[in-house]
Protein backbone atom coordinates (compact mmCIF):
# COMPACT_ATOMS: atom_id res chain seq x y z
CA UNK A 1 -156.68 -62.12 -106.24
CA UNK A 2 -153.89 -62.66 -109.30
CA UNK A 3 -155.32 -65.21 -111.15
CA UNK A 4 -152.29 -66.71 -113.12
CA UNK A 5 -151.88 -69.71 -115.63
CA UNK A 6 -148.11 -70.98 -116.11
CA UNK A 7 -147.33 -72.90 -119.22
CA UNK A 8 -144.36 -74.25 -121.49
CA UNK A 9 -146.38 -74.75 -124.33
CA UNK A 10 -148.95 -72.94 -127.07
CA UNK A 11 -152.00 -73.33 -124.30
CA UNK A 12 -153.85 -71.41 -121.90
CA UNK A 13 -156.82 -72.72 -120.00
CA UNK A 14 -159.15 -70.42 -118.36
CA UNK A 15 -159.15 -71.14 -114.26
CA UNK A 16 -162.85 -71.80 -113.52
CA UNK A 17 -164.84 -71.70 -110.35
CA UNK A 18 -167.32 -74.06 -109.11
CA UNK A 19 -170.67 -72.22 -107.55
CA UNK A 20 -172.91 -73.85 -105.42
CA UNK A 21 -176.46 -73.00 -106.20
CA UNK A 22 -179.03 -72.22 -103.38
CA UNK A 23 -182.61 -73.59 -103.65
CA UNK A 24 -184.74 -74.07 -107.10
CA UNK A 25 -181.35 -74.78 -109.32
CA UNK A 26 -181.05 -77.29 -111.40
CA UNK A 27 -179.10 -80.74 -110.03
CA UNK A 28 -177.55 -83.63 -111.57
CA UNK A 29 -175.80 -83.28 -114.50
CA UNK A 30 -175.75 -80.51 -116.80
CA UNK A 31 -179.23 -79.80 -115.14
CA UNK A 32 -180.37 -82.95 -115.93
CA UNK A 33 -182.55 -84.73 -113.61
CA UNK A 34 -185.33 -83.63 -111.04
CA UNK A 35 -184.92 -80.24 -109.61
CA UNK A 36 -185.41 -79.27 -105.56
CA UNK A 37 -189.01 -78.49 -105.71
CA UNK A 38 -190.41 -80.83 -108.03
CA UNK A 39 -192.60 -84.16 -106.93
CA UNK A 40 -190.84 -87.17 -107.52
CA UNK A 41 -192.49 -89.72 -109.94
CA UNK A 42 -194.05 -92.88 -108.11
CA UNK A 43 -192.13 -95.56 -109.98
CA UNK A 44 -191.13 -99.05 -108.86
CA UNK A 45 -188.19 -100.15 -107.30
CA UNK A 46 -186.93 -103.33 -108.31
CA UNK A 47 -183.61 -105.05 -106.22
CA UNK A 48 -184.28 -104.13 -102.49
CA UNK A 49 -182.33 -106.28 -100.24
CA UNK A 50 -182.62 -105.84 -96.35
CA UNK A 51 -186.32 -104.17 -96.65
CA UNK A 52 -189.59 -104.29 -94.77
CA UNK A 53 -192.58 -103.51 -96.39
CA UNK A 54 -195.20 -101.41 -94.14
CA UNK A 55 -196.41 -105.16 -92.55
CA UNK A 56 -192.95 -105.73 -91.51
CA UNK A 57 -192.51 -108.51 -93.86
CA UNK A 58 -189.30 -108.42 -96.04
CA UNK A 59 -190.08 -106.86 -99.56
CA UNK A 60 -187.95 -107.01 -102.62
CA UNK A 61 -189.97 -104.33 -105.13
CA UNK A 62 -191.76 -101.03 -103.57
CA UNK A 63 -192.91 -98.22 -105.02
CA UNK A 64 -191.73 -94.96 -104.34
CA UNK A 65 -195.34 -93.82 -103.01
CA UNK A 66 -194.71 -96.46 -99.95
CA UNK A 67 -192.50 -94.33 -98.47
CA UNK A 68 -194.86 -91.02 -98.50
CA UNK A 69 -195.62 -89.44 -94.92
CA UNK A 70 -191.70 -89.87 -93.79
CA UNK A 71 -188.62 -88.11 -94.53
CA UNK A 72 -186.67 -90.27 -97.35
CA UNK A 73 -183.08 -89.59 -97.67
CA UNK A 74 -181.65 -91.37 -100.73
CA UNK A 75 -178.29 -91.99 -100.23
CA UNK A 76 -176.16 -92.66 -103.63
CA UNK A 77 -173.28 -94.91 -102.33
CA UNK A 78 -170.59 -97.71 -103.41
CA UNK A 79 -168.70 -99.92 -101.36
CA UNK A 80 -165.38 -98.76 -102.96
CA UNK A 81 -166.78 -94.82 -101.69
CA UNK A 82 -164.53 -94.36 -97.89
CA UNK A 83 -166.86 -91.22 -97.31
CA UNK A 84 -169.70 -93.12 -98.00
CA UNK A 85 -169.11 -95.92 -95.54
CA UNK A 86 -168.08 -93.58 -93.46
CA UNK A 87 -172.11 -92.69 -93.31
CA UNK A 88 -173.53 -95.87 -92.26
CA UNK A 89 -173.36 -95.66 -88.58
CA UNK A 90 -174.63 -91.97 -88.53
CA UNK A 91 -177.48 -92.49 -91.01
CA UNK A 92 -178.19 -95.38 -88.75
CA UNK A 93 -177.82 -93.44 -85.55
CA UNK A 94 -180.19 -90.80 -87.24
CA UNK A 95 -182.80 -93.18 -88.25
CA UNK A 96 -183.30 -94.74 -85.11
CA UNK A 97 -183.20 -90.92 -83.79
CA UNK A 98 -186.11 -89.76 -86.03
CA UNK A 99 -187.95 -93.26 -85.73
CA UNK A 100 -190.97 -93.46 -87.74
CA UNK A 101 -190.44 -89.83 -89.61
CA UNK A 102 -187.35 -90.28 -91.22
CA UNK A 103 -186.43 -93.69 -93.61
CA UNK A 104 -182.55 -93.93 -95.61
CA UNK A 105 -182.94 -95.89 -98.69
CA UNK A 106 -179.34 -96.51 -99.93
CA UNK A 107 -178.81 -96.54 -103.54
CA UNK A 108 -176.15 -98.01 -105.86
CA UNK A 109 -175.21 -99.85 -109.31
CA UNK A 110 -173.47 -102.28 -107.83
CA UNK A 111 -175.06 -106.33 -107.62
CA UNK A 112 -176.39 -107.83 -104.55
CA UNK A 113 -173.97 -109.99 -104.17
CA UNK A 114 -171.12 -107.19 -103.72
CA UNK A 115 -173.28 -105.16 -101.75
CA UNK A 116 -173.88 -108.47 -99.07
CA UNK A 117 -170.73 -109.67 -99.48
CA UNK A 118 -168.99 -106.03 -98.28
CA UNK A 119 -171.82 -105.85 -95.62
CA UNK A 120 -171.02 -109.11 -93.91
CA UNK A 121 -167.78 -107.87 -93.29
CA UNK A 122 -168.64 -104.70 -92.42
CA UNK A 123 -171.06 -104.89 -89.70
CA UNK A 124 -168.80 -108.30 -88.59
CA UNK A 125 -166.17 -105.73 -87.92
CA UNK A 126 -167.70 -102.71 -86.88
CA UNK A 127 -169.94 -105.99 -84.03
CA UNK A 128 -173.28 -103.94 -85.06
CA UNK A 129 -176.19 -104.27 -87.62
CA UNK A 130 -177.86 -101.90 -89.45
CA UNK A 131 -181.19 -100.95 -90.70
CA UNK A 132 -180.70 -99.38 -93.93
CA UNK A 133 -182.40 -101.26 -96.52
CA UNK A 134 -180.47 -100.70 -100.28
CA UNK A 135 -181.50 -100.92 -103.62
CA UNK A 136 -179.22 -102.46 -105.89
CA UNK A 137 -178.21 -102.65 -109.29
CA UNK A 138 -180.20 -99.69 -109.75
CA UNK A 139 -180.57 -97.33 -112.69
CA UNK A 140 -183.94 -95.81 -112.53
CA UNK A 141 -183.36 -93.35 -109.74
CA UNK A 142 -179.83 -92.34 -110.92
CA UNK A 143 -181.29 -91.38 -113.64
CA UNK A 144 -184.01 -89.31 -111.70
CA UNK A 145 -181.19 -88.28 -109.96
CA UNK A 146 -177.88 -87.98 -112.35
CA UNK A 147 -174.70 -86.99 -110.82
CA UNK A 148 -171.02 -87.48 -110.92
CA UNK A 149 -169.38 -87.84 -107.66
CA UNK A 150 -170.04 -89.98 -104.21
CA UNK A 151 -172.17 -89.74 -101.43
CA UNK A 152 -175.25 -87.82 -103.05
CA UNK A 153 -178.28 -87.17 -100.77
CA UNK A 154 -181.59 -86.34 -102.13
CA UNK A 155 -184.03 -85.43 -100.00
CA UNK A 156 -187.82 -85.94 -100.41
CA UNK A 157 -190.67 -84.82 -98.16
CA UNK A 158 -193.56 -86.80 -96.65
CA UNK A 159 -195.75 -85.30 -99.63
CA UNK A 160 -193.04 -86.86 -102.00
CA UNK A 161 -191.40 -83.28 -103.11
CA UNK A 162 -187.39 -83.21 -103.65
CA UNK A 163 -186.60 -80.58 -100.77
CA UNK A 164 -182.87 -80.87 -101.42
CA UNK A 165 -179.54 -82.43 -103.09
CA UNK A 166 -176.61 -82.41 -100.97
CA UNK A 167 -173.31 -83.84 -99.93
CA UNK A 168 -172.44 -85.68 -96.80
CA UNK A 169 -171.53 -82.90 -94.82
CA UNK A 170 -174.95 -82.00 -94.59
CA UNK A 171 -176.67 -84.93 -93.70
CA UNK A 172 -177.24 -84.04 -89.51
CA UNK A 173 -179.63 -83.98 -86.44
CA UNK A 174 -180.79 -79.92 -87.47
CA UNK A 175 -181.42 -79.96 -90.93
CA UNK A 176 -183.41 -83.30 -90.63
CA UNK A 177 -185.22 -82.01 -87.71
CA UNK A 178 -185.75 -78.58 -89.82
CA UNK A 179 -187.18 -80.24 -92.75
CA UNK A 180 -189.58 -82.71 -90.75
CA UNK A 181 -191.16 -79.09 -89.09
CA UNK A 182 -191.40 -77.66 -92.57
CA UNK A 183 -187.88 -75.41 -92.97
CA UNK A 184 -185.41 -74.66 -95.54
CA UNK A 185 -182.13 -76.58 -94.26
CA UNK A 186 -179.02 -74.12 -94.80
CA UNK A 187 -177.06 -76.44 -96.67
CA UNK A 188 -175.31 -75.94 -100.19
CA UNK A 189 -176.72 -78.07 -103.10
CA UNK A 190 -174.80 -80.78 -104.48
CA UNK A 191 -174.45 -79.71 -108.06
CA UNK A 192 -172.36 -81.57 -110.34
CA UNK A 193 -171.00 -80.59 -113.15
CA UNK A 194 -170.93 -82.61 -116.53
CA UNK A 195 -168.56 -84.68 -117.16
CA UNK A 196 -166.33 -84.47 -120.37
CA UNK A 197 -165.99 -87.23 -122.58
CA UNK A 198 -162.01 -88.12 -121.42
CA UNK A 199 -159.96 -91.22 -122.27
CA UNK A 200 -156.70 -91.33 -120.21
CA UNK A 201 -155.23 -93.77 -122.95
CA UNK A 202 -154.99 -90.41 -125.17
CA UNK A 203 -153.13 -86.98 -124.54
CA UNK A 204 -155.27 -84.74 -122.26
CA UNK A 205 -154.58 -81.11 -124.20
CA UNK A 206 -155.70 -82.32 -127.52
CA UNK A 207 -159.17 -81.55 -129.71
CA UNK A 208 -161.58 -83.31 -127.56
CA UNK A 209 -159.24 -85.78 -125.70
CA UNK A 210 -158.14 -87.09 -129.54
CA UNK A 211 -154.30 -87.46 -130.75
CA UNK A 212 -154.66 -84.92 -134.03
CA UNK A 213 -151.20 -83.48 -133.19
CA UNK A 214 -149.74 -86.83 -134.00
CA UNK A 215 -146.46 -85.05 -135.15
CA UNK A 216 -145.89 -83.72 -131.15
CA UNK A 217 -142.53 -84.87 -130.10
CA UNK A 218 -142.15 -83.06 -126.99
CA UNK A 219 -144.74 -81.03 -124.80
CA UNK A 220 -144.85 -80.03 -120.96
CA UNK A 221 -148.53 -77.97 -119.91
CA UNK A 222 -149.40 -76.75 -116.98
CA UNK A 223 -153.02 -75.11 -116.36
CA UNK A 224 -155.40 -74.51 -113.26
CA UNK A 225 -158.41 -76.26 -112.34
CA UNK A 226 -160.41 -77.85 -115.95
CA UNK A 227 -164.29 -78.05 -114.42
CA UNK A 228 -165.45 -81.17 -115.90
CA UNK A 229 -162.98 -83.16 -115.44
CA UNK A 230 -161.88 -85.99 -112.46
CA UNK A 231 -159.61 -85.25 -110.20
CA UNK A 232 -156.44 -88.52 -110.89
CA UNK A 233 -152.62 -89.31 -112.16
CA UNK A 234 -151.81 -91.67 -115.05
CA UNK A 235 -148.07 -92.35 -116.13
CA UNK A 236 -146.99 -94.42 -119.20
CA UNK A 237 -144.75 -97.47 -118.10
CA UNK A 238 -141.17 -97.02 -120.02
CA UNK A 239 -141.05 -99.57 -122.97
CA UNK A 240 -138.28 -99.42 -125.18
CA UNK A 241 -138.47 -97.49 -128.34
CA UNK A 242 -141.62 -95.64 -126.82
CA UNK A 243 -142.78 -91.95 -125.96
CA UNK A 244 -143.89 -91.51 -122.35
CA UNK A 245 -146.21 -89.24 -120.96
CA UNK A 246 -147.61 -88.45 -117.56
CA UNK A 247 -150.91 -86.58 -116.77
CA UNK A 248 -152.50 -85.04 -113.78
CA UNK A 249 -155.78 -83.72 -113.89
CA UNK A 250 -157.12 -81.26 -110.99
CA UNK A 251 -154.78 -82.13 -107.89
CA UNK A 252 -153.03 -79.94 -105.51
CA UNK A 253 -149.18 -78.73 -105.67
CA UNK A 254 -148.20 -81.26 -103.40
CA UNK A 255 -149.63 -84.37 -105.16
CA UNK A 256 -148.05 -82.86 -108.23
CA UNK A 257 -144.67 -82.91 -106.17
CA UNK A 258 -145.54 -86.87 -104.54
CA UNK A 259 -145.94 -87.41 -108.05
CA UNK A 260 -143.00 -86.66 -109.53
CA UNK A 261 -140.43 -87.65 -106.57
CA UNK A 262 -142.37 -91.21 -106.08
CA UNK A 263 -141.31 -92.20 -109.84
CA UNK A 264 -142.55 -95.33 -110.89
CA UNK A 265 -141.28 -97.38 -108.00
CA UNK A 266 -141.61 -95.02 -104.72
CA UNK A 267 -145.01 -94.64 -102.70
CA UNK A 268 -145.07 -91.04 -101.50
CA UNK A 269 -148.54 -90.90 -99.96
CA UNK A 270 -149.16 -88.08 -97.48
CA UNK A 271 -147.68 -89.72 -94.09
CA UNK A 272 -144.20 -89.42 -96.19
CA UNK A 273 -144.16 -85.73 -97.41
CA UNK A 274 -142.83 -83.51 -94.60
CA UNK A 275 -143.73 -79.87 -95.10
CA UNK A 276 -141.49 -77.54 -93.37
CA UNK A 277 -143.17 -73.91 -95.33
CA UNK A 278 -144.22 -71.25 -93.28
CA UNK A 279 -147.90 -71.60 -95.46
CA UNK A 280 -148.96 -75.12 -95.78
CA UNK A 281 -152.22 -74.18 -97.13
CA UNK A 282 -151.07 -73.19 -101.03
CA UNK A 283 -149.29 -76.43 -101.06
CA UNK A 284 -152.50 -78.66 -99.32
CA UNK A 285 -155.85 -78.89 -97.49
CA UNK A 286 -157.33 -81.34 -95.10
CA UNK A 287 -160.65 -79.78 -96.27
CA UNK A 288 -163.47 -81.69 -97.56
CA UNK A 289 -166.62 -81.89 -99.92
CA UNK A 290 -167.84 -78.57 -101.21
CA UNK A 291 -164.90 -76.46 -99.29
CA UNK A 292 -162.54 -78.70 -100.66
CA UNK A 293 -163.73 -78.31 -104.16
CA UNK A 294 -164.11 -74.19 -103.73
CA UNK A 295 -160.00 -74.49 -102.25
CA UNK A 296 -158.60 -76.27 -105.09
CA UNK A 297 -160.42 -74.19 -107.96
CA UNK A 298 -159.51 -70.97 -106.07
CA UNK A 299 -155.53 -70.95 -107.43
CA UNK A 300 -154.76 -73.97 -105.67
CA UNK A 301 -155.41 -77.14 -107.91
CA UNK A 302 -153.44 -77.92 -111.09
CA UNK A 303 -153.33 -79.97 -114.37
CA UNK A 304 -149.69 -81.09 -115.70
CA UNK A 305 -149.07 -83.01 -118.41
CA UNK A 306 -145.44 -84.10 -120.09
CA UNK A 307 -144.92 -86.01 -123.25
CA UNK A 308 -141.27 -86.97 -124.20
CA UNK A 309 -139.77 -88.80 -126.90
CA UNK A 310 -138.41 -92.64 -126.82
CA UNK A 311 -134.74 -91.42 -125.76
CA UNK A 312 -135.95 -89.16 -122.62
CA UNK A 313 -138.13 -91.75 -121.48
CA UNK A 314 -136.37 -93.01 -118.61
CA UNK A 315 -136.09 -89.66 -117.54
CA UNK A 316 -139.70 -88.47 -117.51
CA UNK A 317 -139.89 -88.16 -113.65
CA UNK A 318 -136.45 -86.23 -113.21
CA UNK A 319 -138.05 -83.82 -116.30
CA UNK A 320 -141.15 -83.32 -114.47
CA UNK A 321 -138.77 -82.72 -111.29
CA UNK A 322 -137.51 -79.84 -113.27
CA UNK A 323 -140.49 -78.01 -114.07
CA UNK A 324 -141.85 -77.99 -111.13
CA UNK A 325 -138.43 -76.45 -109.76
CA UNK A 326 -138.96 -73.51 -112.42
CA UNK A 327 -142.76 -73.08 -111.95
CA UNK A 328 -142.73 -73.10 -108.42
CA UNK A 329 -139.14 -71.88 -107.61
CA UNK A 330 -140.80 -70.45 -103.82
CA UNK A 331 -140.21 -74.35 -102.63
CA UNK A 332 -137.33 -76.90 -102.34
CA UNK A 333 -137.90 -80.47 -102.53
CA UNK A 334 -135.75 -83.89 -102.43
CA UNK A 335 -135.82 -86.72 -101.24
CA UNK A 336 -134.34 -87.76 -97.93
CA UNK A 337 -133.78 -90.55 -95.38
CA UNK A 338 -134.75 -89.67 -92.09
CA UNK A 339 -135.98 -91.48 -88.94
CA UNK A 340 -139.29 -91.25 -88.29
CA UNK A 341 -142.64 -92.67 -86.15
CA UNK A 342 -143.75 -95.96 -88.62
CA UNK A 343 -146.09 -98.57 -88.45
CA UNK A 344 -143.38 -101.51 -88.48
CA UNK A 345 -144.23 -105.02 -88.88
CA UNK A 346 -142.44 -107.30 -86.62
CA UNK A 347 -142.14 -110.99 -85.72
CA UNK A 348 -142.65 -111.74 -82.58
CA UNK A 349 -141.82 -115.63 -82.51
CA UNK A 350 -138.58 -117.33 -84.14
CA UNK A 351 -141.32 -119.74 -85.62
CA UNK A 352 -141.91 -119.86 -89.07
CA UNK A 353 -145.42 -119.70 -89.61
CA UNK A 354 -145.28 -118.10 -92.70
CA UNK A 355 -143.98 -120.25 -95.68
CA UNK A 356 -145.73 -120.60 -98.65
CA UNK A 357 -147.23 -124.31 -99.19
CA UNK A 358 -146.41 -123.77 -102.94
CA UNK A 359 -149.84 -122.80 -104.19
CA UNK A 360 -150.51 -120.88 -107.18
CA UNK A 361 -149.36 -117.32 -106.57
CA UNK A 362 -152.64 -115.77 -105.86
CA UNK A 363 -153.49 -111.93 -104.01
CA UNK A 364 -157.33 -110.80 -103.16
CA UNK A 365 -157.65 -107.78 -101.50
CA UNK A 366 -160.34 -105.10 -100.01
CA UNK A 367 -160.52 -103.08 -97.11
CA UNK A 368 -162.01 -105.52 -95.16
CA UNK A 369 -159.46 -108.64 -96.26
CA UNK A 370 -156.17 -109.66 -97.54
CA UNK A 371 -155.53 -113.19 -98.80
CA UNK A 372 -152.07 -113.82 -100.85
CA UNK A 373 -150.37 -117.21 -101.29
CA UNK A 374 -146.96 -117.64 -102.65
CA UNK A 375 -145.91 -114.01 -102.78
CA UNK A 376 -143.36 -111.69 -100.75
CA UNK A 377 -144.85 -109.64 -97.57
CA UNK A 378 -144.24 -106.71 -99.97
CA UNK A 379 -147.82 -106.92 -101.70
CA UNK A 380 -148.83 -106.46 -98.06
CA UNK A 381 -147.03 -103.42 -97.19
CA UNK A 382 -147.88 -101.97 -100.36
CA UNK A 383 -151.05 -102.22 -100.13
CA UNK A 384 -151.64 -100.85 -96.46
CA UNK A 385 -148.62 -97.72 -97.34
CA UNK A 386 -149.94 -96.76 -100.17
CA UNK A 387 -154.08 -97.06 -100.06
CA UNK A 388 -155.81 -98.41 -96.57
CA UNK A 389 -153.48 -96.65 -94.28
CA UNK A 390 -152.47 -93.82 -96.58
CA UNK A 391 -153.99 -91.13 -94.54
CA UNK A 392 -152.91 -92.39 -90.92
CA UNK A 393 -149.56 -90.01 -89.54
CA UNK A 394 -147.65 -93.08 -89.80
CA UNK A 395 -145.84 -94.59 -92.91
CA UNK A 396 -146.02 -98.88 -92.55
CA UNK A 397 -142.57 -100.33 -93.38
CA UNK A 398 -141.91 -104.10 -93.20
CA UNK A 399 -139.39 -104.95 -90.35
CA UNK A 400 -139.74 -108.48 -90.37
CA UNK A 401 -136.34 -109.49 -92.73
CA UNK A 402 -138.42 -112.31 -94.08
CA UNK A 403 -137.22 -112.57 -97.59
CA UNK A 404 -139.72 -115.84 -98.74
CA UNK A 405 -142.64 -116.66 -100.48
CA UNK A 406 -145.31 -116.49 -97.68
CA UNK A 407 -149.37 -117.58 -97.27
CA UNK A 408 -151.28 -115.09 -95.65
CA UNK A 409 -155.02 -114.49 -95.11
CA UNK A 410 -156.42 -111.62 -92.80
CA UNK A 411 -159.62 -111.08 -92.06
CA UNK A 412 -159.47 -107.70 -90.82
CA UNK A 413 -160.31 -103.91 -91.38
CA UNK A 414 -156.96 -102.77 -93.65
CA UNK A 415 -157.78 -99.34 -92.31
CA UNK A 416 -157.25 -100.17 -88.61
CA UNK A 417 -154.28 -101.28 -86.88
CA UNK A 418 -156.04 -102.95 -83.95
CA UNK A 419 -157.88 -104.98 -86.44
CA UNK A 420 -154.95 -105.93 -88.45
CA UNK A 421 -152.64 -106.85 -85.40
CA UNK A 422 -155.86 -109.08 -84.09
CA UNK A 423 -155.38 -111.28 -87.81
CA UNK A 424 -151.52 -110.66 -87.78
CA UNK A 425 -151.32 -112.68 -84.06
CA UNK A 426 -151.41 -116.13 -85.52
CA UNK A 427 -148.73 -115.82 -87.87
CA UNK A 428 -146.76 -114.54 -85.11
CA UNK A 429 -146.71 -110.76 -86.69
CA UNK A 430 -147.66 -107.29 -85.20
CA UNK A 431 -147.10 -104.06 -86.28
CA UNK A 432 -145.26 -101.57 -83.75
CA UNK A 433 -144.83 -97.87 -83.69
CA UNK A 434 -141.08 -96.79 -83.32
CA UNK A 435 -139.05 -95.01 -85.15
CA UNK A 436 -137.36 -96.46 -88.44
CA UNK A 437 -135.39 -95.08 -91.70
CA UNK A 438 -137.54 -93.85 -94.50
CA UNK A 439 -137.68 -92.01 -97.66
CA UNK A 440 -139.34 -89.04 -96.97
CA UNK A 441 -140.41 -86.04 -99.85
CA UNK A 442 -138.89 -83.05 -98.06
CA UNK A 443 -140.82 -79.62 -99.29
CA UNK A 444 -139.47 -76.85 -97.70
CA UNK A 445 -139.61 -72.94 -98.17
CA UNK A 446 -136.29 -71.88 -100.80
CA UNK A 447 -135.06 -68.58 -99.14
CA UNK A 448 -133.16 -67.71 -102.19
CA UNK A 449 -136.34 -67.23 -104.40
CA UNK A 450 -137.77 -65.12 -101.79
């Protein structure tokens, strides 16, 4: 395949390619860390909340040894990590499957307090408990175990032996059952790669992440793939007087289009990009994990990054607009108001249950809650649009005409619907599906290129 690498600029960055290592490689970072086939040290474990020693009495220090002669599948997690909640009912499901051969011991740096806290919710929500004890605040076994992205599985034998390191995708009924008779799972290894040292306060394409080229006025890059470095966006707000620059490291065409047409005010999250190309698959992928990876470092993922001076500031996103119409000159895009299927919230009383008391303007908000007190129903529409319900086919549009300051408090799952119309009732709110005016990014196939 033509590899190529399109830039404005003096630079050229090699396109790398992830490879995922089969058995005996090195894991973690760099190599760091324990490697599959290698016993795993029988150290203490310090912060254990929700777990039961062998005498079924609750235990909050074990020792890695306690858990010899089952399966243990450490599971490296947050509570910020969707794929990783995603995991709890099926490493649940698979525990009480493989009952009394297989153990989960969930794993993260986070306190106890955050950990409870997101679990009370959780399993409040989801009207089930769960039998995954965790070990919190934890450093010891991430640094048995180093690595760089979320979920990580490690998987240790009953004789204590790391058997493998893998991703989520792996974590099923065969390859547990395959392991617990003594057989290699077929499963890629999780291997990360090291990170770089990168500070997004600083130009990216400088001597390691540092401003030496202090004398740059203007620059616009665009590369493939960097290995190494996190996939994310990062604009400059315009200040008068000031350069602006915008970044993107690792992201697919069409984020780098979102990103440009959204501008500093606009959410373009996937539900508003309509793709009308013949091949949707150089532009996006709904893949995930390891495939997802291999797709974007295969000719598909990009880094961009545009610096301008103080009196092209304010138009930093119509620049970036530009290049993107030269580099990629096969596609068309705009922005457009069209009807479409949306998520509008509506009041369904003439009742004003809404208005603010005149508290101190306050918002708090997770994926399992939304409190806000004197503040416009924006923040909520925001919020849902552009992060909890950012990859549901619907964009969420406020319908309500309410104009005031407003209290609010839902206890709900931001990533449901159902849930949120269940808080939404008492204030009188629900959201309903029907069609509505919205800004849509329109990418379509430019037959005069072709």
């Amino acid at each position: 395949m033509k590899k190529i690498t399109k830039y404005i600029v003096l630079a050229v960055l090699c396109l790398n390619f992830s490879v995922w290592a089969q058995v005996n490689q090195a894991v973690g970072t760099a190599g760091r860390g324990i490697r599959i086939g290698q016993p795993v040290p029988d150290i203490t474990l310090t912060g254990l909340i929700h777990y039961k020693d062998r005498t079924g009495h609750p235990a909050g220090t074990a020792k890695l040894a306690d858990f010899k002669g089952k399966l243990l599948i450490l599971d490296f997690w947050a509570t910020w990590c969707s794929p990783c909640i995603a995991m709890i009912p099926r490493m649940d499901s698979l525990q009480k499957r493989f009952d009394g051969q297989l153990q989960f011991l969930s794993v993260t740096y986070q306190s106890a307090n955050e950990v409870n806290a997101f679990m009370a919710k959780f399993t409040r929500q989801q009207h089930r408990t769960y039998d995954i004890p965790e070990l919190v605040g934890d450093k010891a076994l991430n640094n048995l175990f180093p690595h760089s992205s979320l979920p990580h599985f490690v998987w240790i034998d009953p004789d204590g032996i790391v058997r493998a390191i893998t991703d989520q995708n792996a974590v099923n009924m065969k390859n547990i059952n395959n392991l617990l008779l003594h057989q290699d799972i077929k499963a890629p290894v999780k291997q990360d790669v090291a990170l770089l040292p990168y500070d997004r306060t600083k130009p990216l394409f400088t001597h390691q992440n540092s401003a030496f080229d202090s004398t740059l006025i203007f620059r616009s890059s665009l590369t493939g793939c960097v290995e190494g470095l996190r996939s994310g966006y990062h604009y400059d707000l315009d200040q008068p007087g000031k350069s602006r620059r915008i970044t993107t490291r690792n992201v697919p065409l069409m984020a780098l289009f979102s990103n440009a047409y959204a501008g500093q005010y606009r959410t373009l999250g996937n539900h508003k990009i309509l793709l009308d190309v013949q091949d949707t698959t150089a532009l996006n992928s709904s893949q995930t994990g390891a495939a997802y990876h291999q797709w974007l470092f295969a000719g598909h993922g990009y880094c961009y990054e545009l610096i301008v001076p103080p009196r092209l500031a304010p138009d930093i996103f119509s620049i970036m607009q530009s290049d993107l119409s030269r580099l990629f000159p096969q596609y068309k895009a705009r922005v457009e108001l069209l009807d479409r299927d949306c998520w509008v919230l509506t009041r369904t009383a003439a009742t004003d249950k809404l208005k603010t008391t005149g508290s101190k303007p306050h918002i708090q908000v997770d994926r399992f809650g939304f409190q806000m007190s004197n503040a416009t129903l924006d923040y909520l529409i925001v919020q849902l649009d552009s992060f909890y319900l950012s990859n549901t086919p619907y964009p969420v549009v406020d319908g309500t005409g309410y104009t005031g300051k407003v209290d609010l408090s839902l206890d709900a799952n931001l990533g449901s619907i159902e849930s949120l119309n269940q808080a939404l009732e008492k204030y009188d709110l629900k959201f309903v599906l029907k069609k509505a005016p919205i800004e849509m990014l329109h990418i379509s196939d430019n037959d005069k290129a072709l």
